[in-house]
N, C-alpha and C. Protein backbone atom coordinates (compact mmCIF):
# COMPACT_ATOMS: atom_id res chain seq x y z
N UNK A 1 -1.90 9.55 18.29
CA UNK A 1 -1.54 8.42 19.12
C UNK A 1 -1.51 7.16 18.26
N UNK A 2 -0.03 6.57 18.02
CA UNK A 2 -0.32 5.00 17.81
C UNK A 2 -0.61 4.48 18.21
N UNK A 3 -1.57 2.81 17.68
CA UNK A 3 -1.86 1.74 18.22
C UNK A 3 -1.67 0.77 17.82
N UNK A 4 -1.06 -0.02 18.34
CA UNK A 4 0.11 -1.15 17.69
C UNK A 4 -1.79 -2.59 17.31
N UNK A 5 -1.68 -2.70 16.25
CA UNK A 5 -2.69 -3.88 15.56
C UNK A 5 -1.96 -5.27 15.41
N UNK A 6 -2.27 -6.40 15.21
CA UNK A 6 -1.68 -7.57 14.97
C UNK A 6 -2.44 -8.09 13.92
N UNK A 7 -2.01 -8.66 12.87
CA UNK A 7 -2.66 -9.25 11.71
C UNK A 7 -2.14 -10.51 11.33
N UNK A 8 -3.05 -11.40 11.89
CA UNK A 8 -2.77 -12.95 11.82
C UNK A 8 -2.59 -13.40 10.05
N UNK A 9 -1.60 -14.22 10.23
CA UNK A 9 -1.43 -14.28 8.58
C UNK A 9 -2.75 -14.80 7.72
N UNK A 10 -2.76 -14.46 6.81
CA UNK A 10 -3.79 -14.60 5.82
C UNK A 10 -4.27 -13.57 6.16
N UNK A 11 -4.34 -12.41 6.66
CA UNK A 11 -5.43 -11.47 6.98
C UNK A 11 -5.53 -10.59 6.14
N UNK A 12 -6.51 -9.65 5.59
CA UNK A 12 -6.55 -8.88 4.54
C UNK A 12 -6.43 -7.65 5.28
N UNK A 13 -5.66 -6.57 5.50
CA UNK A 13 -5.82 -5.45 6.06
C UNK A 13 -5.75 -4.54 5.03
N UNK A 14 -6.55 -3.09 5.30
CA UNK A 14 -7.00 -2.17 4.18
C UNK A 14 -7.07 -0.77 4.77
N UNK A 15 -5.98 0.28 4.26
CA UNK A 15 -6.17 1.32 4.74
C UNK A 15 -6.38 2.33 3.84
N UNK A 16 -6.82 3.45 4.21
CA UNK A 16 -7.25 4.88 3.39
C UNK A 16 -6.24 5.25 3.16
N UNK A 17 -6.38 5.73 1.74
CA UNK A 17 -4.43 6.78 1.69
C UNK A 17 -4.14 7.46 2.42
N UNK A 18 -5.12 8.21 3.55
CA UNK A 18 -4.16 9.05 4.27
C UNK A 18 -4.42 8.55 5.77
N UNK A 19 -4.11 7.31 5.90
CA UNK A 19 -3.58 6.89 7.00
C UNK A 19 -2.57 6.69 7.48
N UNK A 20 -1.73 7.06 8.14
CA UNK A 20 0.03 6.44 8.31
C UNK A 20 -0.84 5.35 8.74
N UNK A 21 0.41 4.44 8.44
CA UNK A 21 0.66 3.29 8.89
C UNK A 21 2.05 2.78 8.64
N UNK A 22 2.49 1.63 9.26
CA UNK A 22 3.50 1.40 9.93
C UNK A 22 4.19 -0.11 9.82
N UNK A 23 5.43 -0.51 9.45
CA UNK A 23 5.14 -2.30 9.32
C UNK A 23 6.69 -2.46 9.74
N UNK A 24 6.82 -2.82 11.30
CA UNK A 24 8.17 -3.06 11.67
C UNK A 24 9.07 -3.88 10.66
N UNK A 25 10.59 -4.59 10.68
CA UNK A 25 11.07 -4.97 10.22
C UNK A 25 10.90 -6.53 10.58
N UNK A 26 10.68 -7.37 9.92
CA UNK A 26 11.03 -8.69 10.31
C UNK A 26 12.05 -9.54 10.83
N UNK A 27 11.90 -9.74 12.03
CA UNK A 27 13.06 -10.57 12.82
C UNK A 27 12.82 -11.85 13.12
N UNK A 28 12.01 -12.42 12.12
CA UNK A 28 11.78 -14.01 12.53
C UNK A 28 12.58 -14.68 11.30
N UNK A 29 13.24 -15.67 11.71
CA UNK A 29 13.87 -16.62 10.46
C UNK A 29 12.91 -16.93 9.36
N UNK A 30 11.67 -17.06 9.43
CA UNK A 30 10.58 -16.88 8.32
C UNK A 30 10.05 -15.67 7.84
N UNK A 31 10.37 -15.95 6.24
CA UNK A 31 9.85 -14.94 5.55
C UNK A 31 8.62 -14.24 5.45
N UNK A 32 8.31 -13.07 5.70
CA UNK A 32 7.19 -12.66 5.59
C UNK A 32 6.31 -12.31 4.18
N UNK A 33 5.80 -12.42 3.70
CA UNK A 33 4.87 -12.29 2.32
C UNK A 33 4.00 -11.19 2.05
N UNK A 34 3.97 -9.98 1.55
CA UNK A 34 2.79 -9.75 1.67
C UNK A 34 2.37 -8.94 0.36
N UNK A 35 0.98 -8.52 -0.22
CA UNK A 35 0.61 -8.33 -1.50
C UNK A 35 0.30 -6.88 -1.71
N UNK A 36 0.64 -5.93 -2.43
CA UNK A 36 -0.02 -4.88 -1.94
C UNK A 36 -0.82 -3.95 -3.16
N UNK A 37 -1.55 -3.65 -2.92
CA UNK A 37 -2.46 -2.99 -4.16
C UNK A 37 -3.09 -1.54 -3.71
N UNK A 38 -2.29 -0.83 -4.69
CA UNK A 38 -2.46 0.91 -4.50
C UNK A 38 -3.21 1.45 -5.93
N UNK A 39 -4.35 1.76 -5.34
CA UNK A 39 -5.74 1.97 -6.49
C UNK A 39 -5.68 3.90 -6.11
N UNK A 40 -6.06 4.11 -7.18
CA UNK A 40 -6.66 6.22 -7.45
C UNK A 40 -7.41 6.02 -8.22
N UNK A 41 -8.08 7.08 -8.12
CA UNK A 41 -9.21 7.61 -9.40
C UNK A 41 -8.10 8.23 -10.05
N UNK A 42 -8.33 7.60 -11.71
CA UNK A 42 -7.71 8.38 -12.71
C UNK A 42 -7.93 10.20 -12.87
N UNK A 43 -8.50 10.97 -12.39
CA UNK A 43 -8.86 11.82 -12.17
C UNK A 43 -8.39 12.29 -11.03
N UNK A 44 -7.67 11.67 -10.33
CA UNK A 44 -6.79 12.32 -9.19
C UNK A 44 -5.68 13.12 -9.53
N UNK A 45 -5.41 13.67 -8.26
CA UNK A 45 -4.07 14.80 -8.87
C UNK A 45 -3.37 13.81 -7.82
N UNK A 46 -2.09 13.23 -8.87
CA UNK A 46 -0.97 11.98 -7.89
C UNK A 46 -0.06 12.99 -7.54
N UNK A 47 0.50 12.65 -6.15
CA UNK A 47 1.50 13.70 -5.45
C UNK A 47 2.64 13.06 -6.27
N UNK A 48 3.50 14.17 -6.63
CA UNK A 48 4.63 13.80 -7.02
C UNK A 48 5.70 13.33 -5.96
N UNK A 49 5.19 13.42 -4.71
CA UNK A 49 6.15 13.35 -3.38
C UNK A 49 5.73 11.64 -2.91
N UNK A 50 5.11 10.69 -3.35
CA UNK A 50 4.58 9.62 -3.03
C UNK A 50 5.60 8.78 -3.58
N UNK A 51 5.87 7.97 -3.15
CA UNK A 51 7.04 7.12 -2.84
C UNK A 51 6.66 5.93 -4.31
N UNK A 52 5.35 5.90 -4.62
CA UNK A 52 5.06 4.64 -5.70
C UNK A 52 4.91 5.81 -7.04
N UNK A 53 5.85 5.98 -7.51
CA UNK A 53 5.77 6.25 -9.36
C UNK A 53 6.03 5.54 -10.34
N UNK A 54 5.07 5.63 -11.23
CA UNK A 54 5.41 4.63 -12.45
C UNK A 54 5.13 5.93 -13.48
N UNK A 55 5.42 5.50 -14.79
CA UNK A 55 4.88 6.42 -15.94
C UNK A 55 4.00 5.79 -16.65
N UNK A 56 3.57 6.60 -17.55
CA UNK A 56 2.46 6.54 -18.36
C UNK A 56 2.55 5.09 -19.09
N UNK A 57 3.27 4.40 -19.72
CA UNK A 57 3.92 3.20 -20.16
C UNK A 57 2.72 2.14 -18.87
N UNK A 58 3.04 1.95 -18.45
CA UNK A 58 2.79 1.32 -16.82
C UNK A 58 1.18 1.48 -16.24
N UNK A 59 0.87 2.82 -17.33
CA UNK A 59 -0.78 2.67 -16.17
C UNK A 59 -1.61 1.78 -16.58
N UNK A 60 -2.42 1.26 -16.04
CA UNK A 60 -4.22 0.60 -16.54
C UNK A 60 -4.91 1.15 -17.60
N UNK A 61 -5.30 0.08 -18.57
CA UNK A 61 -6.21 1.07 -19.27
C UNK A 61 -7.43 -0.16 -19.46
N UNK A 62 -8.54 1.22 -19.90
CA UNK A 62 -9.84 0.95 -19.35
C UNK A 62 -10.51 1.21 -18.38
N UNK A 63 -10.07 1.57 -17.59
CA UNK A 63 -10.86 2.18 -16.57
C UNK A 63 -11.52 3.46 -16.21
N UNK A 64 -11.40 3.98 -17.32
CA UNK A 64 -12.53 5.31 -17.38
C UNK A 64 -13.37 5.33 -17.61
């Protein structure tokens, strides 16, 4: 079952990777903004089916 949330701007919202979630299209003459930060344990097995790929070039280092 969905449940439609509202997130007043400035709001920090934070979900688990395996949550769907959902972000209609914007229909207001103002632009919407928003920041997004997708963290794993380097030790994860990354789905190759996940919509965010980068390569090796691109990852963090230091964090082991």
């Amino acid at each position: 079952m969905a449940v439609q949330l509202e997130a007043a701007a400035g709001s920090l919202v934070c979900f688990h990777s395996v949550l769907p979630h959902y972000s209609a299209p914007n229909r207001s003459a103002v632009s919407r903004h928003a920041y997004t930060l997708h963290a794993t344990d380097g030790r994860a097995e990354y789905s190759a089916q996940n919509w965010i790929q980068c390569d090796a070039a691109l990852l963090a280092r230091g964090f082991d």
